[in-house]
C-alpha atoms as a PDB file:
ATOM      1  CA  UNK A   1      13.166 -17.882   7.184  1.00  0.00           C
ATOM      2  CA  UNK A   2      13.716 -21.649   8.419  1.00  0.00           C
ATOM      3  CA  UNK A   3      15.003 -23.931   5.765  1.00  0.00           C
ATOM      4  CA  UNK A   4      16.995 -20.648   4.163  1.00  0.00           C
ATOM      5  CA  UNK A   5      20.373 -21.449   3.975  1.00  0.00           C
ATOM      6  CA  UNK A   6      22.889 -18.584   4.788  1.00  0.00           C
ATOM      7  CA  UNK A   7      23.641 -18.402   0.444  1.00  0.00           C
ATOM      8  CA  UNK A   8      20.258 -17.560  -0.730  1.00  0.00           C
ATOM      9  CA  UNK A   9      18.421 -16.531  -4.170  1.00  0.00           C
ATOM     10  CA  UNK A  10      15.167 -14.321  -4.575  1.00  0.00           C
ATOM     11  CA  UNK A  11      13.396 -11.884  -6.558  1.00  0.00           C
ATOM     12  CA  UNK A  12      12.585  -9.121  -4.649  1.00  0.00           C
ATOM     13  CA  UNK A  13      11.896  -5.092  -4.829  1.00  0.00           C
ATOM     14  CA  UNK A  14      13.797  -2.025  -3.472  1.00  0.00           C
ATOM     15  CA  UNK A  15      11.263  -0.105  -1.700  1.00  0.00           C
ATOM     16  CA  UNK A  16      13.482   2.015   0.218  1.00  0.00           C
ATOM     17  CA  UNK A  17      17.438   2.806   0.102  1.00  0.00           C
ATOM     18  CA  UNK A  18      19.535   5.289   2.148  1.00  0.00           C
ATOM     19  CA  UNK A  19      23.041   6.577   1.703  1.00  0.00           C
ATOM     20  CA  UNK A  20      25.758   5.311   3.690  1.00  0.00           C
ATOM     21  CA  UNK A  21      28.726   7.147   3.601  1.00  0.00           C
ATOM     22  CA  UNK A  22      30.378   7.755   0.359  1.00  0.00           C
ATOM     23  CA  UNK A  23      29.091   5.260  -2.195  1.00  0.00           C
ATOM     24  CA  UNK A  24      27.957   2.275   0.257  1.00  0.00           C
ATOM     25  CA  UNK A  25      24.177   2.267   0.640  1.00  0.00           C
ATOM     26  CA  UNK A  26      21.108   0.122   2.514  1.00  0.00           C
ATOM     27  CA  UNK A  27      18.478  -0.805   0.851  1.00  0.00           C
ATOM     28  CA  UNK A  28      15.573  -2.877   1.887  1.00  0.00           C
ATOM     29  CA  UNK A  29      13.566  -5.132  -0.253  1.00  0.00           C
ATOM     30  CA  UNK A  30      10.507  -6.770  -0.437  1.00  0.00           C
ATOM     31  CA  UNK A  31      10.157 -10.480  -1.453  1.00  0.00           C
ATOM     32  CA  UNK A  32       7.126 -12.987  -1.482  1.00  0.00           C
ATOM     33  CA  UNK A  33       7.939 -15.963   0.173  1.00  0.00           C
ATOM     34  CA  UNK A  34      10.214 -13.732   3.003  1.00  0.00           C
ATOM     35  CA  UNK A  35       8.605 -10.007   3.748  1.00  0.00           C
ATOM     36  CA  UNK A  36      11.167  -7.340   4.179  1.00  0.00           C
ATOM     37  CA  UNK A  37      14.725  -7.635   4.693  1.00  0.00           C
ATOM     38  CA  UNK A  38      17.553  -4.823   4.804  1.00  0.00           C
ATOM     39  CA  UNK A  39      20.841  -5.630   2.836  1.00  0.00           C
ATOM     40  CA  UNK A  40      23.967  -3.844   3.026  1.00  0.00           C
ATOM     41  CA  UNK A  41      25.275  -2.665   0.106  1.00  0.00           C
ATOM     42  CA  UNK A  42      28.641  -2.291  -0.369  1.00  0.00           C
ATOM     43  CA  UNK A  43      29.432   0.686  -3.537  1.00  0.00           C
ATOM     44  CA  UNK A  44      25.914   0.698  -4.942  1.00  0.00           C
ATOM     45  CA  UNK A  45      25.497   4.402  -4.507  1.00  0.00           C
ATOM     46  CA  UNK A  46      28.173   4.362  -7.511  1.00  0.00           C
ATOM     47  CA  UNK A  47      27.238   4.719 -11.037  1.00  0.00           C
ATOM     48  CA  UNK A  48      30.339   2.361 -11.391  1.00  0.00           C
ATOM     49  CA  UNK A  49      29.140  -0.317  -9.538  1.00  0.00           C
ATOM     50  CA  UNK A  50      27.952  -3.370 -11.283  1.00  0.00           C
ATOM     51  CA  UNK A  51      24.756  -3.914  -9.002  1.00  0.00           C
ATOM     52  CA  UNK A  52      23.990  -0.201  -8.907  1.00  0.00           C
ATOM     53  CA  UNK A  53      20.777  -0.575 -11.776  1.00  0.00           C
ATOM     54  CA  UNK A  54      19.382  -3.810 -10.393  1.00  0.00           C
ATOM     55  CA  UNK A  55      19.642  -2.572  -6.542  1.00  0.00           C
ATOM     56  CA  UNK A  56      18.330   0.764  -7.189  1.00  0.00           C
ATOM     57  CA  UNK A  57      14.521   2.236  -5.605  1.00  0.00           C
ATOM     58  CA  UNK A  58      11.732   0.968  -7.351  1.00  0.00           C
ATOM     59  CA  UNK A  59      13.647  -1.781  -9.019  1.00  0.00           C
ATOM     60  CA  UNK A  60      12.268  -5.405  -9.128  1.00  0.00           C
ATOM     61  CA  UNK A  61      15.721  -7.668  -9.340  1.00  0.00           C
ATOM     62  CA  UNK A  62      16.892 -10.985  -8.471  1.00  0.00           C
ATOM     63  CA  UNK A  63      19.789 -11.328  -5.506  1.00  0.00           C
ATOM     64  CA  UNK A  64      22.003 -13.475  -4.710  1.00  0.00           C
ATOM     65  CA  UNK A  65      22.464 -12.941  -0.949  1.00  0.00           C
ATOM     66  CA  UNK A  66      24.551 -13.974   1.936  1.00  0.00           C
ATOM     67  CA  UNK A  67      23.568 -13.607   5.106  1.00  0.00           C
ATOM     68  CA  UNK A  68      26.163 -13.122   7.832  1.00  0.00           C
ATOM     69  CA  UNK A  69      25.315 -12.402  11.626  1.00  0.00           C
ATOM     70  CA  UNK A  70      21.903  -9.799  11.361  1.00  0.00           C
ATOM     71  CA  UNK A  71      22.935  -8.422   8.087  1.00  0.00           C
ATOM     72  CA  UNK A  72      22.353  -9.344   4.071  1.00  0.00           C
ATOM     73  CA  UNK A  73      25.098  -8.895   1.695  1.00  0.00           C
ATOM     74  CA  UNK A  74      25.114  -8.853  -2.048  1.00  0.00           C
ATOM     75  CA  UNK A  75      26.176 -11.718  -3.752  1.00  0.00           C
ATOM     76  CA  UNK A  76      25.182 -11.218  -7.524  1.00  0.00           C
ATOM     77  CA  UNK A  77      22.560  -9.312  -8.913  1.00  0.00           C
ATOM     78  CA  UNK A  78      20.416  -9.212 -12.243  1.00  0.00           C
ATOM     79  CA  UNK A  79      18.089  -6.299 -13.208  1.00  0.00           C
ATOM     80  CA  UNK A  80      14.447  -7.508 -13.730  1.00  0.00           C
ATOM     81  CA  UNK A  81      12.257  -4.518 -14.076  1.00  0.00           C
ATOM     82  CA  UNK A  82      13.040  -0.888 -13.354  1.00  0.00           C
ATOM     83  CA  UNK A  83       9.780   1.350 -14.004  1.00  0.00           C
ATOM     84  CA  UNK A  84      11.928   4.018 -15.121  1.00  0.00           C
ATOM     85  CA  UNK A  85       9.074   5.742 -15.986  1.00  0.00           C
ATOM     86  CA  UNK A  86       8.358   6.875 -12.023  1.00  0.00           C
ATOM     87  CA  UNK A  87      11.307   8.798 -12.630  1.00  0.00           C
ATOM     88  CA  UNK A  88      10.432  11.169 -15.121  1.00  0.00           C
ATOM     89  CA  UNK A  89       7.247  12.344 -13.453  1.00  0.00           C
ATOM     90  CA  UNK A  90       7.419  14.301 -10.035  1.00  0.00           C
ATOM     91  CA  UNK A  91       4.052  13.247  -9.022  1.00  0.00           C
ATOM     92  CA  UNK A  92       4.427   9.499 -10.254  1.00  0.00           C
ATOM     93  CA  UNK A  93       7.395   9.246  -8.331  1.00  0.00           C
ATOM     94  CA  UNK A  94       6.439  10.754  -4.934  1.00  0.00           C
ATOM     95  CA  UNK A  95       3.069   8.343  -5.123  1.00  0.00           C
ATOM     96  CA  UNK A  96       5.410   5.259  -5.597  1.00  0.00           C
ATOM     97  CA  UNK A  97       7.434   6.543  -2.854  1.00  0.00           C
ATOM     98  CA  UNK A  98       4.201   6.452  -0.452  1.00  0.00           C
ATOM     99  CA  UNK A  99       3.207   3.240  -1.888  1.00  0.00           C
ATOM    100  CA  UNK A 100       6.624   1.402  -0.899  1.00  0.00           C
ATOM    101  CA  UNK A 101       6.437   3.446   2.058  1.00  0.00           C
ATOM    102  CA  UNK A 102       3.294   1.270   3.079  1.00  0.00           C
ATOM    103  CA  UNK A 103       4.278  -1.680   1.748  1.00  0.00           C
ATOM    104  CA  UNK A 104       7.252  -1.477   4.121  1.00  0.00           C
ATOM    105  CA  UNK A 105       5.010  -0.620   6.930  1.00  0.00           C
ATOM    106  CA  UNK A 106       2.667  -3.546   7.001  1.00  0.00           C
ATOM    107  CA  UNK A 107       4.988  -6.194   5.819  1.00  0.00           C
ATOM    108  CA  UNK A 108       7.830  -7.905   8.422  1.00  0.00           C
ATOM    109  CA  UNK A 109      10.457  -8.949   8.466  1.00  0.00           C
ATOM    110  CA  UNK A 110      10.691 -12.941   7.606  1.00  0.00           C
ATOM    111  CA  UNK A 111       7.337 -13.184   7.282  1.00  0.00           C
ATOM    112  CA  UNK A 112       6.232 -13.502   3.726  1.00  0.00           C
ATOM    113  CA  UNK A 113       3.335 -12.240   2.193  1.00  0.00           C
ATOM    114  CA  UNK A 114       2.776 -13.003  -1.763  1.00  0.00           C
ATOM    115  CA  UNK A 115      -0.446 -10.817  -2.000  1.00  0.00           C
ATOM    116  CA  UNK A 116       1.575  -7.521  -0.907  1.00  0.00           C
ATOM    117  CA  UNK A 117       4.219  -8.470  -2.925  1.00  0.00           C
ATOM    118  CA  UNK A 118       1.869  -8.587  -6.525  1.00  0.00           C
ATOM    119  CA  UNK A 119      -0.103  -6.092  -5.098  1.00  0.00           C
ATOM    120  CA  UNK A 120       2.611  -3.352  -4.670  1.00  0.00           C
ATOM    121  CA  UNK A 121       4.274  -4.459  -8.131  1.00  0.00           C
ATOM    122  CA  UNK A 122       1.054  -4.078 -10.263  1.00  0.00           C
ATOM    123  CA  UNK A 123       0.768  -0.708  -8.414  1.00  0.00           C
ATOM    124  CA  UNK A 124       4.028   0.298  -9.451  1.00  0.00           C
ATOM    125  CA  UNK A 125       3.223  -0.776 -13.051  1.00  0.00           C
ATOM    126  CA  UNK A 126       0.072   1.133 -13.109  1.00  0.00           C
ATOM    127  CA  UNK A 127       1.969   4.461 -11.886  1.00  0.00           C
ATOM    128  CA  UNK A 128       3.884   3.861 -14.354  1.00  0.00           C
ATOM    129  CA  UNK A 129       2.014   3.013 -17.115  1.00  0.00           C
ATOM    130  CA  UNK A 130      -1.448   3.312 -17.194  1.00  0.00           C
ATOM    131  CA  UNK A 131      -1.717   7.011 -17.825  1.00  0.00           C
ATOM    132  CA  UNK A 132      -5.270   6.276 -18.923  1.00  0.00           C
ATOM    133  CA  UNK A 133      -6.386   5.413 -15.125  1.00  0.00           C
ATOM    134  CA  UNK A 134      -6.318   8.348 -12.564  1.00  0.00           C
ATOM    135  CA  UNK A 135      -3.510   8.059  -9.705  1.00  0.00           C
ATOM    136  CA  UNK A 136      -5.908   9.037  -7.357  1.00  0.00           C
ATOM    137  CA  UNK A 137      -7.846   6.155  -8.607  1.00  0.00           C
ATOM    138  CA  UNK A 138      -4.718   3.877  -8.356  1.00  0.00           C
ATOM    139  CA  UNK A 139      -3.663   5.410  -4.694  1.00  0.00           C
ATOM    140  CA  UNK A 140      -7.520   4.649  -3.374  1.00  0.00           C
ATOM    141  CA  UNK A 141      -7.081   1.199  -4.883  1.00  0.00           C
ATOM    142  CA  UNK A 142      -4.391   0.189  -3.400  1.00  0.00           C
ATOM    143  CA  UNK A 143      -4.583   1.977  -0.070  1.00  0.00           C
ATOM    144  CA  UNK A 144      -8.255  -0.365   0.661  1.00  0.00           C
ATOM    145  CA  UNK A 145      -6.857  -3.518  -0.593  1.00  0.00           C
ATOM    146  CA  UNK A 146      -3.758  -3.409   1.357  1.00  0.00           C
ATOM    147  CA  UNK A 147      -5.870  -2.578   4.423  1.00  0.00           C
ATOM    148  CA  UNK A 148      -8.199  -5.736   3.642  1.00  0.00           C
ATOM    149  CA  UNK A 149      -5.054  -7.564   3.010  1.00  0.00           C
ATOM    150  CA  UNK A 150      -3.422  -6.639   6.097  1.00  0.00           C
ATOM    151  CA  UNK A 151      -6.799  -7.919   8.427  1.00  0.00           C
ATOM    152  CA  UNK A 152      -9.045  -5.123   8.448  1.00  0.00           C
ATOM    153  CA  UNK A 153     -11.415  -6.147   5.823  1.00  0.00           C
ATOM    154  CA  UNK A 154     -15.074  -4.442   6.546  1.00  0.00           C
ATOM    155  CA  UNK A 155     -18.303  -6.045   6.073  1.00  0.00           C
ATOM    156  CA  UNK A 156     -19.492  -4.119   2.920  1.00  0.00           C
ATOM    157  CA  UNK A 157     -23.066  -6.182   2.331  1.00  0.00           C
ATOM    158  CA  UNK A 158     -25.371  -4.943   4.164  1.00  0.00           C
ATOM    159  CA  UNK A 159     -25.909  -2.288   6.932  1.00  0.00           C
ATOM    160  CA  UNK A 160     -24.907  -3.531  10.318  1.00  0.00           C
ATOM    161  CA  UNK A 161     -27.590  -1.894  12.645  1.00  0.00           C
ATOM    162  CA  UNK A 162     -30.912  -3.293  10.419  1.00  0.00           C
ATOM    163  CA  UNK A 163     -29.151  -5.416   7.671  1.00  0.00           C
ATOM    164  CA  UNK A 164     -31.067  -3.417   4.938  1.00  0.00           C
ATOM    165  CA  UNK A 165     -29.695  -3.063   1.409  1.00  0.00           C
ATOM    166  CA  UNK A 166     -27.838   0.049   1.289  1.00  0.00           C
ATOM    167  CA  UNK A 167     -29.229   2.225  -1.787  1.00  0.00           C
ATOM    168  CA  UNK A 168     -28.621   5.914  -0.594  1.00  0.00           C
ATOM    169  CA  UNK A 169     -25.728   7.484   0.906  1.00  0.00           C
ATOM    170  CA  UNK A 170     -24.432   5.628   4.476  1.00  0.00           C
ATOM    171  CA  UNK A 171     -21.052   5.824   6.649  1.00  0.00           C
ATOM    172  CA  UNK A 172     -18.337   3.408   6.772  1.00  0.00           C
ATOM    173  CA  UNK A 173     -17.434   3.089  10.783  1.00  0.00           C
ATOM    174  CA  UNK A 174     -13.817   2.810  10.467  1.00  0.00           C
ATOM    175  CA  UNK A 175     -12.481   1.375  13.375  1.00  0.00           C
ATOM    176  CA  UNK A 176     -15.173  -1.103  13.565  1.00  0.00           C
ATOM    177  CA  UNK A 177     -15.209  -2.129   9.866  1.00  0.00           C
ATOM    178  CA  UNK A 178     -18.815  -1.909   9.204  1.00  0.00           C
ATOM    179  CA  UNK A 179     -21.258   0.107   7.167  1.00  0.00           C
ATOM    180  CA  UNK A 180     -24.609   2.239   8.737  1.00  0.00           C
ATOM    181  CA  UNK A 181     -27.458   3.364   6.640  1.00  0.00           C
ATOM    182  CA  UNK A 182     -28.692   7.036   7.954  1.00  0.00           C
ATOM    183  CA  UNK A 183     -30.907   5.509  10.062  1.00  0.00           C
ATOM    184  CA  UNK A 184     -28.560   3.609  12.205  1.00  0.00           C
ATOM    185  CA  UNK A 185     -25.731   6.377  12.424  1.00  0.00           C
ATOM    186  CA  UNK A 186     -28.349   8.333  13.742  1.00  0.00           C
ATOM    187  CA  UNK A 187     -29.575   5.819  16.415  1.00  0.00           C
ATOM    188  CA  UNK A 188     -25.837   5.430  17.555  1.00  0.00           C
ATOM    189  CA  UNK A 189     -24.873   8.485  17.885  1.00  0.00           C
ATOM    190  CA  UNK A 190     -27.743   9.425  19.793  1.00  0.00           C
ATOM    191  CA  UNK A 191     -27.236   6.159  21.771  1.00  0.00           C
ATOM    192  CA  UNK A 192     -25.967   7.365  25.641  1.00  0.00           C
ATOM    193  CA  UNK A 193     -23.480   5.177  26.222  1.00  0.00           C
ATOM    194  CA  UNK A 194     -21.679   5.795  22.420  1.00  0.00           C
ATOM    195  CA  UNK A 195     -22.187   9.811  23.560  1.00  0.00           C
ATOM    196  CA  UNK A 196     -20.103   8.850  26.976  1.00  0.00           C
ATOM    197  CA  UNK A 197     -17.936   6.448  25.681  1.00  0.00           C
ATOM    198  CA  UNK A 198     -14.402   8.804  25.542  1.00  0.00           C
ATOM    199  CA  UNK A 199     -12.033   5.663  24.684  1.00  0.00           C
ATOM    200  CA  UNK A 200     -13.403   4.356  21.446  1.00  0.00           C
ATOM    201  CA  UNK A 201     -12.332   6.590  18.312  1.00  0.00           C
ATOM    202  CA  UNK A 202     -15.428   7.592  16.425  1.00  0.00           C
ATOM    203  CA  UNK A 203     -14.581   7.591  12.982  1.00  0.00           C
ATOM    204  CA  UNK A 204     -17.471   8.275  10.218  1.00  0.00           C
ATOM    205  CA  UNK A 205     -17.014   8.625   6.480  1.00  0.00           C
ATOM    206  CA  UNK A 206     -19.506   8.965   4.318  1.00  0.00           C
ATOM    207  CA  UNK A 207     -19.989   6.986   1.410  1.00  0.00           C
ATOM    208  CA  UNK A 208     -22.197   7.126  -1.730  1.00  0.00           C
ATOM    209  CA  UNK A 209     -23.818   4.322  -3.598  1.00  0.00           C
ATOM    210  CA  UNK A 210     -20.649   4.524  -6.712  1.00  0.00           C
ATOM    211  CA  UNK A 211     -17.734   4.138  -4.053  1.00  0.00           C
ATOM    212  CA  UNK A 212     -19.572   2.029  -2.226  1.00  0.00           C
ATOM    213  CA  UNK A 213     -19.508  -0.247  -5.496  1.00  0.00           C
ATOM    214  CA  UNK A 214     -16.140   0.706  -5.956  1.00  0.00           C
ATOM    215  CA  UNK A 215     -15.219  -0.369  -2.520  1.00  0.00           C
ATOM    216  CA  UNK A 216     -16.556  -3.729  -3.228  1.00  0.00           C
ATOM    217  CA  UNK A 217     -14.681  -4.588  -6.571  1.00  0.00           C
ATOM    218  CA  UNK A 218     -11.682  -3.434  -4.599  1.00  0.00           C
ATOM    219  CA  UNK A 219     -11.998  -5.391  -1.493  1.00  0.00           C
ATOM    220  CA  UNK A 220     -12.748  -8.279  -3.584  1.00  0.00           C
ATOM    221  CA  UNK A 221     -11.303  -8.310  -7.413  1.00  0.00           C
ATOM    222  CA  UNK A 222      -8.676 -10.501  -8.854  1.00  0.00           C
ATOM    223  CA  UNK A 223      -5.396  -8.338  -8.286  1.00  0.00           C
ATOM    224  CA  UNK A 224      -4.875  -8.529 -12.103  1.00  0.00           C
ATOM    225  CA  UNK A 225      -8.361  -6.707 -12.354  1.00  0.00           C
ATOM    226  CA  UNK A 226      -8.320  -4.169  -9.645  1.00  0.00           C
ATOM    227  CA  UNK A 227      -7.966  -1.066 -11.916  1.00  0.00           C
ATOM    228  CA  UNK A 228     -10.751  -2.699 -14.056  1.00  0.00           C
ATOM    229  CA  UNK A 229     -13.387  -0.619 -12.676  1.00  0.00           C
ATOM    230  CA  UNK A 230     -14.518   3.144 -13.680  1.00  0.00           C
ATOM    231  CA  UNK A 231     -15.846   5.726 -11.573  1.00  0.00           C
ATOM    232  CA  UNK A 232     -16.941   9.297 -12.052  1.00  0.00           C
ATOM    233  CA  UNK A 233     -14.648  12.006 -11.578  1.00  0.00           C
ATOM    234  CA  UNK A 234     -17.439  13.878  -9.298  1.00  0.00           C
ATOM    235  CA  UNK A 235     -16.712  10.406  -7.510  1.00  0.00           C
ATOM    236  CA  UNK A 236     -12.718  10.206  -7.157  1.00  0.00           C
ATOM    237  CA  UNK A 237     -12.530  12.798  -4.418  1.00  0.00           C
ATOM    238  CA  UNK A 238     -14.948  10.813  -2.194  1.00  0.00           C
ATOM    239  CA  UNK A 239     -12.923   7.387  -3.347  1.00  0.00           C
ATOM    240  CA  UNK A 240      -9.848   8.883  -2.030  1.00  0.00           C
ATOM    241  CA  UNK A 241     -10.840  10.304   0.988  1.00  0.00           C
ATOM    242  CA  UNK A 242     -12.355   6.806   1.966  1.00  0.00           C
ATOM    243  CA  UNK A 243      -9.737   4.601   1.172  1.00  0.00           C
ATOM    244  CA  UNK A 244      -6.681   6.705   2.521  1.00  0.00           C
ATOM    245  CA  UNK A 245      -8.603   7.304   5.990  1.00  0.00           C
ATOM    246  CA  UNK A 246      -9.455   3.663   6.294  1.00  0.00           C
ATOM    247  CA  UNK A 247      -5.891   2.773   5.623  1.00  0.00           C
ATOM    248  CA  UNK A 248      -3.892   5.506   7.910  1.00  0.00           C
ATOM    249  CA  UNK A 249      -6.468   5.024  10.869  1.00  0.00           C
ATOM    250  CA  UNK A 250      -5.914   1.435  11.009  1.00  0.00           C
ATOM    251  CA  UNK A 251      -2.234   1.401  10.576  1.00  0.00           C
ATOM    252  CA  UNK A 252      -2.241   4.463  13.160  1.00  0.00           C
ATOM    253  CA  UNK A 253       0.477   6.757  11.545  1.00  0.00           C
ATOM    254  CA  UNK A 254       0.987   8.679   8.868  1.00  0.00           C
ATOM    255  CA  UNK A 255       3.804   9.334   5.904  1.00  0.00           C
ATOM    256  CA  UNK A 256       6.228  12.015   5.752  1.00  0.00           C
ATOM    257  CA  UNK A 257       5.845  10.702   1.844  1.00  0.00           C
ATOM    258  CA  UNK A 258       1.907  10.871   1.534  1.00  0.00           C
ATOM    259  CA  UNK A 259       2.195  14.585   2.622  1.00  0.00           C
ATOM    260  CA  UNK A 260       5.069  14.932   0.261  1.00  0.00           C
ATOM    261  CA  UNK A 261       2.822  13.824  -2.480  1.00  0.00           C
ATOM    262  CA  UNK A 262      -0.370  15.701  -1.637  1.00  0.00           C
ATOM    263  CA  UNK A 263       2.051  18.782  -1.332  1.00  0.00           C
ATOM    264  CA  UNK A 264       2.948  18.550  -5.093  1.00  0.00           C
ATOM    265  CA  UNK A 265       0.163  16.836  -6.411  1.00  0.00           C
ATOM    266  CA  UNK A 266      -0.890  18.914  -9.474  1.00  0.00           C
END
């Protein structure tokens, strides 16, 4: 954060808040130009508190901060955006939960990072508002570009093993960010040295020619247009599978949140 003096001004949004004590509460938000950063807030549990609305989860709101020692403290506040929307729907809201869940994971703290920022926002909006587009579809979309955000961006051209155009079914090798036609899985995993290698993980998903199309307008759409793409339902399944096994194996954890959502997913 060089050139921040301790007095500071930004947009930002809550993506995760927990109780402390009585009424006091820490929150963390996320802001473009400086990642993550936790701010203790001092009565904003309280209905009666003036930045309660604006400092609330999900809520996009400029602060006025002050930074003192390793901790942020509230200045002023004033409510941008609320998506109050998410909180109305039980599913809607435990997906946004996950989403700010990995939007806290692969940002940092000081570090900024505009693309997560826009990309977790129009998520949010979409949740919220764009009943028309399946949240599985929405969940996919932004569980593969956050992954290709975040550095682990696969090659989705051609196959890796011959370099042929890939018209049927092939597998996307996860950990090495690459596609195989049938043909090539097949020479590699009856390759001896893949069969005694114990230390690599060996992670195959298949994937048909329509998410493989999908997977490309994701990886590579404007973020404005990432929804802008349709897809069988036969299809969404497949989609989801893909893009949430690409994203947990290369982060390397899962959510107490995802399994939250899956668990009361309708």
């Amino acid at each position: 954060m060089s050139g921040r003096t301790d007095d500071f001004e930004v947009n930002g949004l809550v993506i995760r808040e927990v109780k402390n004590g009585e009424s006091d509460k820490i929150i963390t938000i996320l802001i473009a130009e400086y990642g993550r950063i936790t701010i203790a807030g001092k009565g904003i549990s309280s209905i009666r508190n003036r930045h309660a609305a604006a400092a609330r989860l999900f809520t996009y709101s400029t602060f006025q901060l002050h930074k003192r020692g390793d901790f942020h403290y509230i200045r002023d506040t004033f409510y941008l955006e609320g998506f109050t929307q998410l909180h109305y729907d039980p599913e809607k809201l435990a997906l946004a939960n996950y989403i700010c869940d990995v939007a806290g994971d692969i940002s940092l703290d000081g570090v900024g990072d505009p693309e997560l920022m826009s990309l977790t926002l129009n998520t949010l909006y979409a949740i919220a508002n764009m009943d028309s587009v399946p949240l599985e579809q929405i969940k996919g979309a932004f569980e593969f570009r956050a992954a290709a955000q975040s550095g682990f961006m696969p090659d989705l051209t051609v196959c890796d093993g011959c370099g042929c155009e890939l018209t049927e079914d092939c597998s996307l090798d996860v950990m090495n960010g690459r596609l195989l036609c049938r043909k090539c899985r097949t020479e590699l995993e009856n390759d001896p040295a893949y069969i005694r290698d114990e230390y690599s993980a060996k992670i195959m998903i298949r994937v048909s020619p329509p998410v493989l199309a999908a997977l490309r307008f994701i990886a590579y759409a404007p973020l404005k247009k990432l929804l802008s793409f349709s897809l069988d339902k036969s299809e969404l399944p497949l989609l989801a599978v893909v893009c949430e096994r690409y994203l947990l194996n290369h982060i390397e954890h899962g959510f107490t949140s995802l399994e939250y959502y899956k668990k009361i997913k309708i």
